[in-house]
C-alpha atoms as a PDB file:
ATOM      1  CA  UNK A   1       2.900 -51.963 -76.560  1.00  0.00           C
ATOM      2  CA  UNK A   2       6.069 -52.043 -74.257  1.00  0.00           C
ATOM      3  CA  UNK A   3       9.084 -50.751 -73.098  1.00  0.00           C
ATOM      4  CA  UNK A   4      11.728 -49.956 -76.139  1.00  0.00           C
ATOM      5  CA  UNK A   5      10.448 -46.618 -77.441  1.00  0.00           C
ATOM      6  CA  UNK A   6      12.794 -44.618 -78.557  1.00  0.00           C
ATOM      7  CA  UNK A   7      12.751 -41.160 -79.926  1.00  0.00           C
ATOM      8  CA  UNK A   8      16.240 -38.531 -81.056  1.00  0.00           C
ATOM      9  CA  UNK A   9      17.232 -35.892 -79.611  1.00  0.00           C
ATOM     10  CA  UNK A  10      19.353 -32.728 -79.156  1.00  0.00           C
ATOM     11  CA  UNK A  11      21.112 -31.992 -75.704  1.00  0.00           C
ATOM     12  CA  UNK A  12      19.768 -28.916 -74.486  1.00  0.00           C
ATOM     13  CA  UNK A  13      16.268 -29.869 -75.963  1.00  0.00           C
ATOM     14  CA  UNK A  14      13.153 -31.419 -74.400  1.00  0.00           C
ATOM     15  CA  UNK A  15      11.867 -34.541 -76.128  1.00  0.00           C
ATOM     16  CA  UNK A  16       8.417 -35.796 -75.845  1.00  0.00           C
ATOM     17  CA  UNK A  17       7.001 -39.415 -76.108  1.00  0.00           C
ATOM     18  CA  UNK A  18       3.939 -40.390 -77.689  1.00  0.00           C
ATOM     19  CA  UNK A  19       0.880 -40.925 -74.963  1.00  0.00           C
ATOM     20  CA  UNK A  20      -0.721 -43.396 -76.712  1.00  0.00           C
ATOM     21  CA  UNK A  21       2.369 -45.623 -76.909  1.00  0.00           C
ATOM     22  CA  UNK A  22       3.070 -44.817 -72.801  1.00  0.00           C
ATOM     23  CA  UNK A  23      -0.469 -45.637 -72.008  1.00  0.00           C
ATOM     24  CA  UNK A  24      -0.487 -49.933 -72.570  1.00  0.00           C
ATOM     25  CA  UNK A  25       2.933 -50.023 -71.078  1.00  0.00           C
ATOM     26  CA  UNK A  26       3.387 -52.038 -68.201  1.00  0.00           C
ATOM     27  CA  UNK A  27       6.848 -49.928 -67.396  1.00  0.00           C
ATOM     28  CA  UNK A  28       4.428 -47.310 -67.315  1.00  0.00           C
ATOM     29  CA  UNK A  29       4.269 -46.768 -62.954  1.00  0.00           C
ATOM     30  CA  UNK A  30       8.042 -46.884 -62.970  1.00  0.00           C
ATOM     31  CA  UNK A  31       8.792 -45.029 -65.879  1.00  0.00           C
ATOM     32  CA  UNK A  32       6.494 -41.476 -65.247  1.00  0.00           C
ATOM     33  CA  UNK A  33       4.263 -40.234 -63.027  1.00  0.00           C
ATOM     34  CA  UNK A  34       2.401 -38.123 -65.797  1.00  0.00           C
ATOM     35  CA  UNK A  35      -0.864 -38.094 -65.603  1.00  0.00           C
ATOM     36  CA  UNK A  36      -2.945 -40.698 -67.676  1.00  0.00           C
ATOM     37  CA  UNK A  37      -3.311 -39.868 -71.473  1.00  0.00           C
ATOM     38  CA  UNK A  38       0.096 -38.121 -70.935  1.00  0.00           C
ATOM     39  CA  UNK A  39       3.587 -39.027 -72.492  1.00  0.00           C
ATOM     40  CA  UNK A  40       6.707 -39.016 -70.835  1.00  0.00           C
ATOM     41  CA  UNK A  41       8.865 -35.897 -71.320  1.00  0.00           C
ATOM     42  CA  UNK A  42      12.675 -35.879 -70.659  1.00  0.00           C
ATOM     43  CA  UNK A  43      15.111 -33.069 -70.505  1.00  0.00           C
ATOM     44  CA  UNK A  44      18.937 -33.369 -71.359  1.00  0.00           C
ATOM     45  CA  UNK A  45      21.024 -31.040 -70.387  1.00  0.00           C
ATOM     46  CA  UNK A  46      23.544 -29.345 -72.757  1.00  0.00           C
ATOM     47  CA  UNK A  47      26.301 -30.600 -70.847  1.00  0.00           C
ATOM     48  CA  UNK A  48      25.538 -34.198 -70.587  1.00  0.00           C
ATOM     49  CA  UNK A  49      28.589 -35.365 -72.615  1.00  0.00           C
ATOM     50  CA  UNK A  50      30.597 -34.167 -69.693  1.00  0.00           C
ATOM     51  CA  UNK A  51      28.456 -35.144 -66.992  1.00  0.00           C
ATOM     52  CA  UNK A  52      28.744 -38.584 -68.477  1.00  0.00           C
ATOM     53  CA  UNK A  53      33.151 -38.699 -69.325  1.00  0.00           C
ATOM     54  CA  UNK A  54      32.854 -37.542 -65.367  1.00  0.00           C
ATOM     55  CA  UNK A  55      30.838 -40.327 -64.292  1.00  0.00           C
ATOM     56  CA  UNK A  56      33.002 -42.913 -66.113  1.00  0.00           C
ATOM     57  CA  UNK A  57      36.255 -41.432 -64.560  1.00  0.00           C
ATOM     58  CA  UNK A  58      34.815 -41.409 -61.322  1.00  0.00           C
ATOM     59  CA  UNK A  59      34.788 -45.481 -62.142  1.00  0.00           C
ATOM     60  CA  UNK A  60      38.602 -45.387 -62.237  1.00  0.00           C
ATOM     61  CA  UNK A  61      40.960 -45.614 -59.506  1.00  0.00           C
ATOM     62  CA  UNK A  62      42.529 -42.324 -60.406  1.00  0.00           C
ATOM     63  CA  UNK A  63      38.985 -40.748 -60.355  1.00  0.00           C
ATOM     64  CA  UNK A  64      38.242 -42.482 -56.741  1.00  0.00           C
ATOM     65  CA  UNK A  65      41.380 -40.844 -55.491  1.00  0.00           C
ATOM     66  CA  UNK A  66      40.989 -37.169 -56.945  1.00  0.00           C
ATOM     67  CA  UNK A  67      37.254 -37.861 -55.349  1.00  0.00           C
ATOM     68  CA  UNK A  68      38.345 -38.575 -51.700  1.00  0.00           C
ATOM     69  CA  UNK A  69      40.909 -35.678 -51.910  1.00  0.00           C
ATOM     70  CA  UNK A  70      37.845 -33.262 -52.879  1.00  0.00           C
ATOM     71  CA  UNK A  71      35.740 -34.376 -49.813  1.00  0.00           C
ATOM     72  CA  UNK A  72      37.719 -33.643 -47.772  1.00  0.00           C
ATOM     73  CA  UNK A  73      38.324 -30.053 -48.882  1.00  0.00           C
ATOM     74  CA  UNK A  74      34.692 -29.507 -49.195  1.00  0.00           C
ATOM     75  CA  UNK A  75      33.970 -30.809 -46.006  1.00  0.00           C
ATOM     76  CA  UNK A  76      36.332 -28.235 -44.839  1.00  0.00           C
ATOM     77  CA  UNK A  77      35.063 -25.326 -46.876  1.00  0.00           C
ATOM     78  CA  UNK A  78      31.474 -26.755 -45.672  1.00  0.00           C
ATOM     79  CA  UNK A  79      32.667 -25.706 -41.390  1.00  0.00           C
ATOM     80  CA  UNK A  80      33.197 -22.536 -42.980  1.00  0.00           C
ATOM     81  CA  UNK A  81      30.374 -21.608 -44.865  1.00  0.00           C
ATOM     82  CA  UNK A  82      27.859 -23.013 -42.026  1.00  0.00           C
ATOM     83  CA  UNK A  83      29.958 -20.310 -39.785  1.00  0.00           C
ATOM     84  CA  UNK A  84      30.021 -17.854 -42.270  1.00  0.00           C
ATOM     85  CA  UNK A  85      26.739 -18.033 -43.172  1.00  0.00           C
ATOM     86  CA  UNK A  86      25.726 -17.188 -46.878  1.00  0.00           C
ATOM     87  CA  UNK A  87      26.918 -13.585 -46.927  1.00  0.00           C
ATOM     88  CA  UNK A  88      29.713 -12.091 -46.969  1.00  0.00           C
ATOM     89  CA  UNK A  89      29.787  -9.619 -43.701  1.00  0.00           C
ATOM     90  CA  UNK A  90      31.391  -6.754 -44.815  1.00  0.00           C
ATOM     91  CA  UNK A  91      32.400  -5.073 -47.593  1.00  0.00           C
ATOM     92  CA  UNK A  92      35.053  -4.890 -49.633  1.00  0.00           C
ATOM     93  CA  UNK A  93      37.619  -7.852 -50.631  1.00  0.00           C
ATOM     94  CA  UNK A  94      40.071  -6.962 -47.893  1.00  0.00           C
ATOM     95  CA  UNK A  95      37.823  -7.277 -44.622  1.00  0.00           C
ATOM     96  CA  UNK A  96      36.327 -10.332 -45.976  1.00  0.00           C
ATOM     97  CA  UNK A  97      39.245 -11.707 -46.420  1.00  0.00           C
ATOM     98  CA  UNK A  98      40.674 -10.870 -43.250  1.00  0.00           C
ATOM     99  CA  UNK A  99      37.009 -12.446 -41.656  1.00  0.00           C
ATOM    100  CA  UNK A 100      37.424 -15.579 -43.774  1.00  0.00           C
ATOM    101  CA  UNK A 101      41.561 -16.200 -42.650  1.00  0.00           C
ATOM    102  CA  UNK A 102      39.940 -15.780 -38.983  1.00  0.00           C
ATOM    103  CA  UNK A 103      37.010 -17.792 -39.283  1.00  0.00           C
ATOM    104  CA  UNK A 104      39.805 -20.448 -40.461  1.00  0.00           C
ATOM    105  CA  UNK A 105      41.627 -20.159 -37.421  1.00  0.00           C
ATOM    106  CA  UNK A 106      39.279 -20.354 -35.105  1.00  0.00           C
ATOM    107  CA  UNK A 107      37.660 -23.573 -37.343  1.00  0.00           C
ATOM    108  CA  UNK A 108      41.812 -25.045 -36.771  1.00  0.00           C
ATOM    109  CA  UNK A 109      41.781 -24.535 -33.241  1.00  0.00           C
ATOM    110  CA  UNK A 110      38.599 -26.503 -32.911  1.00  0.00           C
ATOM    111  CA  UNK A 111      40.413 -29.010 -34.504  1.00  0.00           C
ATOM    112  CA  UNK A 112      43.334 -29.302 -32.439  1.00  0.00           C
ATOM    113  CA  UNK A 113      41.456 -29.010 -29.730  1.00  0.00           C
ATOM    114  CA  UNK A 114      39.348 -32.267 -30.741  1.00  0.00           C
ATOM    115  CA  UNK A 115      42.523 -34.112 -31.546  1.00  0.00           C
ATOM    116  CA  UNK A 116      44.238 -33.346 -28.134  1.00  0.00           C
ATOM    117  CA  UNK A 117      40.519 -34.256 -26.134  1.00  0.00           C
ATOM    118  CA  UNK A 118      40.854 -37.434 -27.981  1.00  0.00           C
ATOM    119  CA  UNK A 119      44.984 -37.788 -27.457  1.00  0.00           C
END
């Protein structure tokens, strides 16, 4: 047999392909690493129709734009967390919040500072 098998499915569901159909193929070593007498399994998530309309607009000049604008605010949020670390520090809303406005100065100043070094 070869490539070209083809089996439906649900998104959110699991579907299985026939091991004695995977086993001839020549696709086989790049296709699965199952073990031999094994069919391929593959897994689709229940959001895939998104995942897909978000890859396609990401193909789009608009989606290329909105893209660059996000790095660079996760980059941003990224200096923070690595300061932060993966905890809050304190608790309640308000001292955190006063922590994460400082953390965000002292992350600006760094900045500035770069920028005038360089200047």
């Amino acid at each position: 047999m070869s490539a070209g098998e083809v089996e439906p499915f649900e998104p959110g569901a699991v579907v299985h392909f026939d091991p004695e159909a995977c086993g001839p193929c020549k696709l086989r070593p790049s296709c699965t690493q199952a073990a031999s007498g094994k069919g391929r399994s593959v897994t689709m998530g229940d959001d895939e129709r998104l995942r897909q309309r978000l890859r396609s607009r990401l193909q789009s000049r608009a989606g290329r734009a909105q893209l660059r604008e996000r790095v660079g605010v996760e980059h941003r949020l990224a200096h923070l967390a690595n300061r932060q670390g993966p905890k809050a520090r304190y608790r309640g809303t308000r001292r955190n919040l006063f922590d994460l406005r400082r953390l965000s100065v002292v992350q600006n100043l760094e900045v500035a500072a770069r920028y005038q070094l360089a200047a």
